[in-house]
C-alpha atoms as a PDB file:
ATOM      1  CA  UNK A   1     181.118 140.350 307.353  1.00  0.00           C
ATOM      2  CA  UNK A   2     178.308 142.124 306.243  1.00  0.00           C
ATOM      3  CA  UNK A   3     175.684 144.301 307.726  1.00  0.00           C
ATOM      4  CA  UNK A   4     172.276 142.946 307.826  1.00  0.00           C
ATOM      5  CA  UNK A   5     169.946 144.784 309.694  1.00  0.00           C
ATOM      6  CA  UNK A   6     169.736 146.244 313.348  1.00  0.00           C
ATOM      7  CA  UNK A   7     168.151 143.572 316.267  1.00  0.00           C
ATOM      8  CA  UNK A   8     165.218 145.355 316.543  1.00  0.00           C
ATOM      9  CA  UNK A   9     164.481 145.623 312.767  1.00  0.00           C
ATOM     10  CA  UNK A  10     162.782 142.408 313.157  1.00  0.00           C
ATOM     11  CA  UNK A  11     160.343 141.302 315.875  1.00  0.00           C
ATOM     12  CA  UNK A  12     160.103 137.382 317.198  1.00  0.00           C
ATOM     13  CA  UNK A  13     158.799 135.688 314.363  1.00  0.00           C
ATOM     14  CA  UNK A  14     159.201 137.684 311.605  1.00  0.00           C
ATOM     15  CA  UNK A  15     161.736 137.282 308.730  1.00  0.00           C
ATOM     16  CA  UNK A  16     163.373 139.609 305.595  1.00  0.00           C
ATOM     17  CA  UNK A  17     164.760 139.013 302.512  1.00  0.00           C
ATOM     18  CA  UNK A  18     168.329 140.415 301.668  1.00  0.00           C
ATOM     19  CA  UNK A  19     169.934 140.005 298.186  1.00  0.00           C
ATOM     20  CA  UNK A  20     173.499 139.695 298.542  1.00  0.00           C
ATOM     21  CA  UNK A  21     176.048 139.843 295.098  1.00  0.00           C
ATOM     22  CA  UNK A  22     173.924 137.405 293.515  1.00  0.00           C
ATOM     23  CA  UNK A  23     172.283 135.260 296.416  1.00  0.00           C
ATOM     24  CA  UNK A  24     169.016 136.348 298.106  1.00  0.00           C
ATOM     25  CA  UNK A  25     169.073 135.574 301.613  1.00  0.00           C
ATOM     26  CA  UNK A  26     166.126 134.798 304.009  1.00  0.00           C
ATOM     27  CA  UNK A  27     166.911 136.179 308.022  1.00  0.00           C
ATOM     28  CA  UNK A  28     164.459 134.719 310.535  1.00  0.00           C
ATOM     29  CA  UNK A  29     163.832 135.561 313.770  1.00  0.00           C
ATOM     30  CA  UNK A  30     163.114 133.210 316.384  1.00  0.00           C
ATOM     31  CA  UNK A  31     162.956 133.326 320.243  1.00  0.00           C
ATOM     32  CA  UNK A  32     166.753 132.232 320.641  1.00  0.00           C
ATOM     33  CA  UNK A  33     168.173 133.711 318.000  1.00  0.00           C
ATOM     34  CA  UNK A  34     168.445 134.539 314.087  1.00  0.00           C
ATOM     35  CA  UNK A  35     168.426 132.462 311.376  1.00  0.00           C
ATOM     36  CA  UNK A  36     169.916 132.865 307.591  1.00  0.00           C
ATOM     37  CA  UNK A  37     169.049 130.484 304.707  1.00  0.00           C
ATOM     38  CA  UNK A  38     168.621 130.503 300.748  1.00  0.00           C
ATOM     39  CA  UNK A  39     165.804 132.265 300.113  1.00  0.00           C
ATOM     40  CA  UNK A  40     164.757 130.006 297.317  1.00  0.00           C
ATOM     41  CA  UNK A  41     163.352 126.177 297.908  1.00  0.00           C
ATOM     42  CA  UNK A  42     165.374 123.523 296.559  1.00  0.00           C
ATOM     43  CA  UNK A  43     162.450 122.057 295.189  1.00  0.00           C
ATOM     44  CA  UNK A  44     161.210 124.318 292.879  1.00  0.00           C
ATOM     45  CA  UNK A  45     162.609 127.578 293.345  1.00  0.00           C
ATOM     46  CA  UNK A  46     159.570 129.027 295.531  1.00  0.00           C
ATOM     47  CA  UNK A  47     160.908 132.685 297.522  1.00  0.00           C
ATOM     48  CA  UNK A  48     161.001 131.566 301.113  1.00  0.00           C
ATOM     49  CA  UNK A  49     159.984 135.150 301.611  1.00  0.00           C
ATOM     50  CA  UNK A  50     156.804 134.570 300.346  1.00  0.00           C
ATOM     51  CA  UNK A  51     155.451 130.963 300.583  1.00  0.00           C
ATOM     52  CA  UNK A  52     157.688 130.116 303.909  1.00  0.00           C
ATOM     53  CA  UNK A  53     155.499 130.016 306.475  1.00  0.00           C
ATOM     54  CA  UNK A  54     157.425 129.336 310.306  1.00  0.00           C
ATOM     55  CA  UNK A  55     156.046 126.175 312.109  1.00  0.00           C
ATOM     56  CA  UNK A  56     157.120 125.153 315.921  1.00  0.00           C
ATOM     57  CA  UNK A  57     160.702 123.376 315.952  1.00  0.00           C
ATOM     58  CA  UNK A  58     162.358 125.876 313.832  1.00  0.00           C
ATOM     59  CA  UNK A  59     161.178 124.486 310.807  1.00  0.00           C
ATOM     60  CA  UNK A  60     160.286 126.451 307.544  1.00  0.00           C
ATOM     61  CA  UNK A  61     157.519 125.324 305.265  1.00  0.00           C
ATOM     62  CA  UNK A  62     157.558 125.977 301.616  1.00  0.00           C
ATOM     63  CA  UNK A  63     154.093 126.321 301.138  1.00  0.00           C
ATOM     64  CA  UNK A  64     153.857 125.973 297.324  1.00  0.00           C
ATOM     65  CA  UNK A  65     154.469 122.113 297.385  1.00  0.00           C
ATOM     66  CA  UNK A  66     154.835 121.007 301.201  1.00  0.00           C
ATOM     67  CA  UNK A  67     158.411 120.936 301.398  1.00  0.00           C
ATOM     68  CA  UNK A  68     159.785 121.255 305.320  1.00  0.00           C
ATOM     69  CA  UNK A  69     163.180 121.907 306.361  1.00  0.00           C
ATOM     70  CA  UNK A  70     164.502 122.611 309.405  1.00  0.00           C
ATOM     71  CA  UNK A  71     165.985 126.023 310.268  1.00  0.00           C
ATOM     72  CA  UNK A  72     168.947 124.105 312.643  1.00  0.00           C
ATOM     73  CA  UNK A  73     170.484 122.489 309.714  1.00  0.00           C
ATOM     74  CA  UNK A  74     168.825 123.077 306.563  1.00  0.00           C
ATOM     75  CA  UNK A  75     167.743 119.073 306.025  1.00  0.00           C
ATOM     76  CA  UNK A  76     164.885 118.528 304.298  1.00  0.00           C
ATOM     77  CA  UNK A  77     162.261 116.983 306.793  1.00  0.00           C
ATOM     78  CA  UNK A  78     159.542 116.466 304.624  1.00  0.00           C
ATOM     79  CA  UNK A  79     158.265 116.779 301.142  1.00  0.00           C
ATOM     80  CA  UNK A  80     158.739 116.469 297.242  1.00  0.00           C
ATOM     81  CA  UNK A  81     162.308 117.774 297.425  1.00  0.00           C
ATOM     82  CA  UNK A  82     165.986 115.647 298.140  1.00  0.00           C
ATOM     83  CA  UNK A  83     167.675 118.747 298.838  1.00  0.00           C
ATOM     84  CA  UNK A  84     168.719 120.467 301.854  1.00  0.00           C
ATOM     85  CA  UNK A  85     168.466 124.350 302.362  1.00  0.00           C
ATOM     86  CA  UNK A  86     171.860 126.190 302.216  1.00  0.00           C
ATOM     87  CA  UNK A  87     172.860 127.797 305.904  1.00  0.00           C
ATOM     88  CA  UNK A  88     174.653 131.068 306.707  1.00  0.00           C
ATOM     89  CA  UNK A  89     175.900 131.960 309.732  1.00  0.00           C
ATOM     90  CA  UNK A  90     175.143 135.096 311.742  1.00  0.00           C
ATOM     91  CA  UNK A  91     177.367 137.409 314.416  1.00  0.00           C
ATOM     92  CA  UNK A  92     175.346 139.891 316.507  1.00  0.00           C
ATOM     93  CA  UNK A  93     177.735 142.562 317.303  1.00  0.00           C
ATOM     94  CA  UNK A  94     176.475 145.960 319.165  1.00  0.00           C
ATOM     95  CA  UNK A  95     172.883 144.976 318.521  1.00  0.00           C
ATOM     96  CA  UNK A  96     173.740 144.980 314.771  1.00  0.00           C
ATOM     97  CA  UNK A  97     173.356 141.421 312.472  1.00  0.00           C
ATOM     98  CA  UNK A  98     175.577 140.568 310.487  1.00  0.00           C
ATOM     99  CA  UNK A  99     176.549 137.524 307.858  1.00  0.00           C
ATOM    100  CA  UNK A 100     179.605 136.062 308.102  1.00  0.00           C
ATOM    101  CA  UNK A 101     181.814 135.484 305.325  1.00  0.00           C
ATOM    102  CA  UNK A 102     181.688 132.395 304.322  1.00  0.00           C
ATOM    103  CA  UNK A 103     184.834 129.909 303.273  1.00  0.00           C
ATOM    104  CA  UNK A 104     186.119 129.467 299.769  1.00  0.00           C
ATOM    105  CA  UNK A 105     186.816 126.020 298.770  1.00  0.00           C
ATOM    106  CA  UNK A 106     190.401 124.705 298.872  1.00  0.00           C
END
């Protein structure tokens, strides 16, 4: 696992990006909980960071074409693009966030 950030380093709302190796990672905080996703839009490549804007049913617009995806599973709801965003799970432990390793292929 690794060490994101602290609960309280991010209010309701609010989100950070995190390069990890090579992958930047987007962390959103919503009322129930945190979310982590790619950080770029499948569509054209647009930092999440930046152009995502947070919309009501944890949804993520990509504001640079109109792309939506949902923050549950990463589908693409609406827009130009095919592609789903890539997920990461998160572990709160001791008020800390972390991101969880995830799998190698067989």
């Amino acid at each position: 696992m690794i060490k994101l950030c602290n609960i309280s380093d991010l209010k309701i709302g609010e989100k950070k990006k995190f390069k990890i190796n090579e992958n930047e990672i987007l962390l959103i905080r919503l009322e129930d909980g945190f979310y982590a996703i790619d950080n770029k839009c499948p569509h054209a490549g647009c930092r999440l960071s930046y152009y995502g804007k947070i919309s009501e049913g944890k949804r993520i617009v990509c504001t640079c074409h109109g792309a939506i995806f949902s923050l549950i599973n990463g589908n693409v709801l609406e827009g130009p693009t095919k592609n789903s965003l890539k997920l990461y799970k998160i572990k709160i432990i001791n008020e800390e966030v972390f991101l969880q390793a995830q799998e190698s292929p067989p």
